[in-house]
C-alpha atoms as a PDB file:
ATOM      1  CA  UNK A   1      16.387   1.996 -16.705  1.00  0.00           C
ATOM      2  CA  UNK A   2      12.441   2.566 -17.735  1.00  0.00           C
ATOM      3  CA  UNK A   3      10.477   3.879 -15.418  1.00  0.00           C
ATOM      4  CA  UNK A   4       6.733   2.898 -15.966  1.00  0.00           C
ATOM      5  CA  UNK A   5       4.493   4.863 -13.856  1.00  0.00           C
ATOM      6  CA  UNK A   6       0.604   3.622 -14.173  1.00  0.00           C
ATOM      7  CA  UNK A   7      -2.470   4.937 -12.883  1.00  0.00           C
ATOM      8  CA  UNK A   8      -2.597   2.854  -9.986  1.00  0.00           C
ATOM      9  CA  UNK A   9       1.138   2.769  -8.976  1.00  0.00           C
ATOM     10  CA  UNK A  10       0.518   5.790  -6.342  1.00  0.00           C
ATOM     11  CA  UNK A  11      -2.519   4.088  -4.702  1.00  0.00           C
ATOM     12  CA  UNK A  12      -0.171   0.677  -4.378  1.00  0.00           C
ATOM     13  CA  UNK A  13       2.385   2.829  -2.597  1.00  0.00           C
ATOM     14  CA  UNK A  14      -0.312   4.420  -0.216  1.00  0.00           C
ATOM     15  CA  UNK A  15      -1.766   1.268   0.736  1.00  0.00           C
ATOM     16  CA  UNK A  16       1.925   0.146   1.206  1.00  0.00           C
ATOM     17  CA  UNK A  17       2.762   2.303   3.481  1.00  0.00           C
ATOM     18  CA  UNK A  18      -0.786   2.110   5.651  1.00  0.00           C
ATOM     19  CA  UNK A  19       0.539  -1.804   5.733  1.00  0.00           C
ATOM     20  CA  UNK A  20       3.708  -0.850   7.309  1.00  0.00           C
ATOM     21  CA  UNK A  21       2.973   1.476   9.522  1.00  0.00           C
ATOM     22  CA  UNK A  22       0.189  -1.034  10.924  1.00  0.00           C
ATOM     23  CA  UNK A  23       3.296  -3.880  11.077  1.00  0.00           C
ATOM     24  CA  UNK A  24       5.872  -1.306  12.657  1.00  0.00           C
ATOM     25  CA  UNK A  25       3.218  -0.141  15.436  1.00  0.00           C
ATOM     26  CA  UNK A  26       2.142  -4.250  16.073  1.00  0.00           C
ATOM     27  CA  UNK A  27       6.055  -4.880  16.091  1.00  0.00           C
ATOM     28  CA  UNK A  28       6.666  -1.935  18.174  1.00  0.00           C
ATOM     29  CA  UNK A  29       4.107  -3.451  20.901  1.00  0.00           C
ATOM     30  CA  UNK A  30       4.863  -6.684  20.603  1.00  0.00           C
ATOM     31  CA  UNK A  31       8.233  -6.182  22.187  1.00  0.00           C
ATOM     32  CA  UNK A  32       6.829  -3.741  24.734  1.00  0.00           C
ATOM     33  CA  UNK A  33       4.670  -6.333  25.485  1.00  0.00           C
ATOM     34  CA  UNK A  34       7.487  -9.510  25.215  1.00  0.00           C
ATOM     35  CA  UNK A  35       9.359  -7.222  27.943  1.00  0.00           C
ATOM     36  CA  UNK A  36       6.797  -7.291  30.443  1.00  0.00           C
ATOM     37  CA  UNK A  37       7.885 -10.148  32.166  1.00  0.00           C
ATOM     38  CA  UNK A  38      10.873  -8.657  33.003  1.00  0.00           C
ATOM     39  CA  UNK A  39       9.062  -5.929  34.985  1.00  0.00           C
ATOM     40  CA  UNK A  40       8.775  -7.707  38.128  1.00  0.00           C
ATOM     41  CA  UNK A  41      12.604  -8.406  38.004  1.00  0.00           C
ATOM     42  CA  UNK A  42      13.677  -5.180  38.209  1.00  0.00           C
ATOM     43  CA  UNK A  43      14.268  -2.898  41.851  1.00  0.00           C
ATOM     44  CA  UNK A  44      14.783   0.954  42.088  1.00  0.00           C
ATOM     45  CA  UNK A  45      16.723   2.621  39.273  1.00  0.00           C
ATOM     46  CA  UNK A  46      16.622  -0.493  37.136  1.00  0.00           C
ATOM     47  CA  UNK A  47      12.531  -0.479  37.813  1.00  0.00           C
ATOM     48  CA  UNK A  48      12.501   3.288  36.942  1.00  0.00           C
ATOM     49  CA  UNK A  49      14.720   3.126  33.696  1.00  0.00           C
ATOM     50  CA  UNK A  50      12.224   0.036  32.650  1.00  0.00           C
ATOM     51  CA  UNK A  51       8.849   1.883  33.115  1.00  0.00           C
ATOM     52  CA  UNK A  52      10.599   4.697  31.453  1.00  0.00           C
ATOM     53  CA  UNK A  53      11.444   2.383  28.643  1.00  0.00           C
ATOM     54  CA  UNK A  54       7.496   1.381  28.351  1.00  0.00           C
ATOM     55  CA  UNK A  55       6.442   4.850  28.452  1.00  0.00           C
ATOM     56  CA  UNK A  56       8.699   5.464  25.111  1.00  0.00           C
ATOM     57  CA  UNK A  57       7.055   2.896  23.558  1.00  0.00           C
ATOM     58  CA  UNK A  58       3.888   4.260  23.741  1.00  0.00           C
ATOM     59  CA  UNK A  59       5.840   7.705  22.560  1.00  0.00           C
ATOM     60  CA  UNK A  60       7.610   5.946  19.774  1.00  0.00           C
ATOM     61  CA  UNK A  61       4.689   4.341  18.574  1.00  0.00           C
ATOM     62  CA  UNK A  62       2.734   7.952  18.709  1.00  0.00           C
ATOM     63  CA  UNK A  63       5.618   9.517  16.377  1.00  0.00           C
ATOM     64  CA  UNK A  64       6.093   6.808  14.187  1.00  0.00           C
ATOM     65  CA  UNK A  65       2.049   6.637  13.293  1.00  0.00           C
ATOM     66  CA  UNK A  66       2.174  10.617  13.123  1.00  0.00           C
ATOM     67  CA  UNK A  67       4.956  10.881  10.822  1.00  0.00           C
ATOM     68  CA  UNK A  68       3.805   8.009   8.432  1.00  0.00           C
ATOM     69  CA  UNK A  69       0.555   9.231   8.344  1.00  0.00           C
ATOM     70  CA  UNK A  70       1.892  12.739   6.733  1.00  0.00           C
ATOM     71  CA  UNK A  71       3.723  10.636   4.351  1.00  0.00           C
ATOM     72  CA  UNK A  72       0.505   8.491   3.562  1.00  0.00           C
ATOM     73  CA  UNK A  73      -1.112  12.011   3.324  1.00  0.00           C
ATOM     74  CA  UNK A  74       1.742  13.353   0.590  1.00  0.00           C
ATOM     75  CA  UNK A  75       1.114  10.349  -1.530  1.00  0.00           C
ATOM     76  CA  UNK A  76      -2.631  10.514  -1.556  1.00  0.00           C
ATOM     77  CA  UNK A  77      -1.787  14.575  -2.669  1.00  0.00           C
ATOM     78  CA  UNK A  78       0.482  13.170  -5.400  1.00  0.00           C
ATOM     79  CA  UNK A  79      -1.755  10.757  -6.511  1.00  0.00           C
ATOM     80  CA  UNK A  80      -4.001  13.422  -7.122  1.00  0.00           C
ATOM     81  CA  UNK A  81      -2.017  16.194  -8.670  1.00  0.00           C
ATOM     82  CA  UNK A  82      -1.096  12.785 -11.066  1.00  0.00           C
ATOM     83  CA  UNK A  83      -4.716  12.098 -11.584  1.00  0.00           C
ATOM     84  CA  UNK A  84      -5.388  15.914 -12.949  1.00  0.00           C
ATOM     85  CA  UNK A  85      -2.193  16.303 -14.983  1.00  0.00           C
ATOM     86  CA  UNK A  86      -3.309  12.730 -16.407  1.00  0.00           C
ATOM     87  CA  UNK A  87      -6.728  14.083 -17.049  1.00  0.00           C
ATOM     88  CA  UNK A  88      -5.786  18.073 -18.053  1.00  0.00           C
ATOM     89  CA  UNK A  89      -3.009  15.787 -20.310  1.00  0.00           C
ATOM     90  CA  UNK A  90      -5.742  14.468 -22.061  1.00  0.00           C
ATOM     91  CA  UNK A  91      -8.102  16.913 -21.897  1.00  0.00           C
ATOM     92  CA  UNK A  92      -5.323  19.384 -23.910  1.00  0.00           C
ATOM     93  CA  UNK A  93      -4.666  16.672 -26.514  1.00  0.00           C
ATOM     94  CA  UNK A  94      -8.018  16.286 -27.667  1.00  0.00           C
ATOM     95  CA  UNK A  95      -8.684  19.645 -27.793  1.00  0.00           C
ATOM     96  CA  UNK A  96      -5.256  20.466 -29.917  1.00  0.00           C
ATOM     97  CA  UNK A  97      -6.089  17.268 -32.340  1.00  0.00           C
ATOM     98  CA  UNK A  98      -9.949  18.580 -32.889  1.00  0.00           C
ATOM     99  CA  UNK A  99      -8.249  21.804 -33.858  1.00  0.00           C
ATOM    100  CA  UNK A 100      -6.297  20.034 -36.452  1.00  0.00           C
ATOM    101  CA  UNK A 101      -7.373  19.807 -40.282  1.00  0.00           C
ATOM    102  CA  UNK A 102      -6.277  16.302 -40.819  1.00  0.00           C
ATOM    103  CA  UNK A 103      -7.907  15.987 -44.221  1.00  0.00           C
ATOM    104  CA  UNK A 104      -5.074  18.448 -45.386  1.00  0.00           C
ATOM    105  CA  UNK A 105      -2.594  15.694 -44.769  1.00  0.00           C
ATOM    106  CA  UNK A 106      -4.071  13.233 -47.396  1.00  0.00           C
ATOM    107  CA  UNK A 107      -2.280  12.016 -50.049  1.00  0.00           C
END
């Protein structure tokens, strides 16, 4: 298996993952809000557990954004330490080859 990493493949995989998080945390409310129907169904403990339910969405949603936000924040740091190793790559080879006495090698 060949693994073909370009420049841009890091910045794909951030915006990726901004993408999801944005369809998880719609998703997420969506079926808080699909449930709210039910709301005015529901008496005593079976009222209490459903509120409680609404208030984790809200909590859910909270962790879910906070934790793919520090992954969205590790990529954009790897995409960066890729970008200088790319460039300090680079930067090293030309400096090696304008060292070299290629002239030396002719036949």
């Amino acid at each position: 298996m060949k693994f073909d990493m370009g420049a841009d493949t890091l910045t794909t995989l951030q915006n990726s993952t901004s993408g999801s998080l944005d369809e998880m945390h719609a998703m997420l409310m969506q079926l808080r809000d699909a449930a709210e129907p039910l709301a005015s169904k529901f008496n005593g403990a079976g009222k209490e557990a459903f509120a409680r339910f609404k208030s984790e969405t809200d909590v859910i949603a909270a962790a879910l954004q906070h934790a793919m936000s520090r992954i969205n924040e590790g990529q954009a740091g790897m995409n960066a330490a890729f970008a200088d190793g790319d460039s300090g790559f680079k930067d090293n080879a030309d400096r090696a080859m304008g060292s070299q006495n290629f002239n030396a090698a002719r036949f």
